[in-house]
Structure formats: structure tokens, C-alpha cells
C-alpha atoms as a PDB file:
ATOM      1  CA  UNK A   1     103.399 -39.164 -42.832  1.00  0.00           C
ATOM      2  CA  UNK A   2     105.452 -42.031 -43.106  1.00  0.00           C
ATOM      3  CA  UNK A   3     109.193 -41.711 -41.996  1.00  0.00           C
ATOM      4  CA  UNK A   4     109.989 -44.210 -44.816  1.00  0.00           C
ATOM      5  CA  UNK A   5     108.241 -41.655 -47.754  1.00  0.00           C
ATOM      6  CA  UNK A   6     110.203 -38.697 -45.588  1.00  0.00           C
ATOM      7  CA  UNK A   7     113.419 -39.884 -45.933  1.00  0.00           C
ATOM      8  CA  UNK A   8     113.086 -41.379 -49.937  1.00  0.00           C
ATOM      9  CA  UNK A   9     111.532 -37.185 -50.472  1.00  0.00           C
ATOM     10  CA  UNK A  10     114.688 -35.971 -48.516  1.00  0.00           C
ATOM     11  CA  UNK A  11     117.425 -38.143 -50.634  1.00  0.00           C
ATOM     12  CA  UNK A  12     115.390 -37.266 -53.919  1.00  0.00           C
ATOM     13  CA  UNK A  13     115.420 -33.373 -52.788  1.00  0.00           C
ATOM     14  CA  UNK A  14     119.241 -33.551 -52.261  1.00  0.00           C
ATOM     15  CA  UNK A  15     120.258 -35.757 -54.876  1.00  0.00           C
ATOM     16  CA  UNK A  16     118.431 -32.530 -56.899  1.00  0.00           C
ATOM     17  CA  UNK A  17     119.469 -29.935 -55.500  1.00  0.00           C
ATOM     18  CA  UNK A  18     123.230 -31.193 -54.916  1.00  0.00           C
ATOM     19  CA  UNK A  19     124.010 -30.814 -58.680  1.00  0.00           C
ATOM     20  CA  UNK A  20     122.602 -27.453 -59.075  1.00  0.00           C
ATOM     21  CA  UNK A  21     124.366 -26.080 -56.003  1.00  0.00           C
ATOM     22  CA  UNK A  22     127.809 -27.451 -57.468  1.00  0.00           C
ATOM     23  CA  UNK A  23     126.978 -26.216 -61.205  1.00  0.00           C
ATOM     24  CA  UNK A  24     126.208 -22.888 -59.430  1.00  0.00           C
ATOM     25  CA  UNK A  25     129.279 -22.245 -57.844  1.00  0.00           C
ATOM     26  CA  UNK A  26     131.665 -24.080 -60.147  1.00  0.00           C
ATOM     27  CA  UNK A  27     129.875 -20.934 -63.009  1.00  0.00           C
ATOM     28  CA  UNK A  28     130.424 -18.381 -60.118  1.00  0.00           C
ATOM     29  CA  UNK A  29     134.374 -19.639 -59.456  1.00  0.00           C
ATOM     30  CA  UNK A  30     135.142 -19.647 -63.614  1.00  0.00           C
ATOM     31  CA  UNK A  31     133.124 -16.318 -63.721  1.00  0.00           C
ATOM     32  CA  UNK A  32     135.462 -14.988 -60.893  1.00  0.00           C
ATOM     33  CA  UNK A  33     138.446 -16.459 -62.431  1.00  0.00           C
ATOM     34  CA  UNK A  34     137.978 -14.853 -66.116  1.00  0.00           C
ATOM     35  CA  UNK A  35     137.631 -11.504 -64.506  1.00  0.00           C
ATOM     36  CA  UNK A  36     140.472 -11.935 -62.221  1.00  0.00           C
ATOM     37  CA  UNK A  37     142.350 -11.973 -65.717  1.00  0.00           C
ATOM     38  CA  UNK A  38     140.563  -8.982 -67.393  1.00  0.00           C
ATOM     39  CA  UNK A  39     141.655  -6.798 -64.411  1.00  0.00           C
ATOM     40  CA  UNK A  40     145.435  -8.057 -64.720  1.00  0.00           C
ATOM     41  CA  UNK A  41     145.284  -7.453 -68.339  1.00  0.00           C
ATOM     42  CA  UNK A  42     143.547  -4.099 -67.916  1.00  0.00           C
ATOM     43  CA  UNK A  43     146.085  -2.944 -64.586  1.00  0.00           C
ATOM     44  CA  UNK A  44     149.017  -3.998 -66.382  1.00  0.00           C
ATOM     45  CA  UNK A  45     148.998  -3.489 -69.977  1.00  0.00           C
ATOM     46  CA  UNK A  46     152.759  -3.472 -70.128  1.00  0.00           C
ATOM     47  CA  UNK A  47     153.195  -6.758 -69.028  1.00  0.00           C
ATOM     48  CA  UNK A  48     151.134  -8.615 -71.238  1.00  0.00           C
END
């Protein structure tokens, strides 16, 4: 195989896969986050 054709397959791969990785965890971190704040509402009822 051609190193050229490697390396455009390689950059096309990761400029792919990049964006799903970050959508991925950016989801996971909100998801975290919003039930972060359902257990303080839920532990301390009196505060809110």
C-alpha cells in the first residue's frame, strides 16, 4: 500500500472519529452534571 493513501485514510479516520469521541463525552459530562443536581436536590430537600 502506498504510505501516501495510508496517511490521507489515517487523517480521514481521525478527523471522524475526533468529533464523535468529543460529542461522546461532552453527553457523558452534562449527563453526570444533571444528576449531580438530582442527588443534591434529593439529599437536601431543605435547602432547596
Amino acid at each position: 500500500m502506498d504510505a501516501q493513501l495510508i496517511q490521507k485514510v489515517n487523517a480521514t479516520a481521525l478527523g471522524f472519529l475526533l468529533p464523535i469521541r468529543f460529542i461522546e463525552f461532552s453527553f457523558l459530562t452534562s449527563r453526570n452534571q444533571k444528576n449531580k443536581n438530582n442527588d443534591a436536590i434529593f439529599m437536601r430537600p431543605q435547602q432547596r
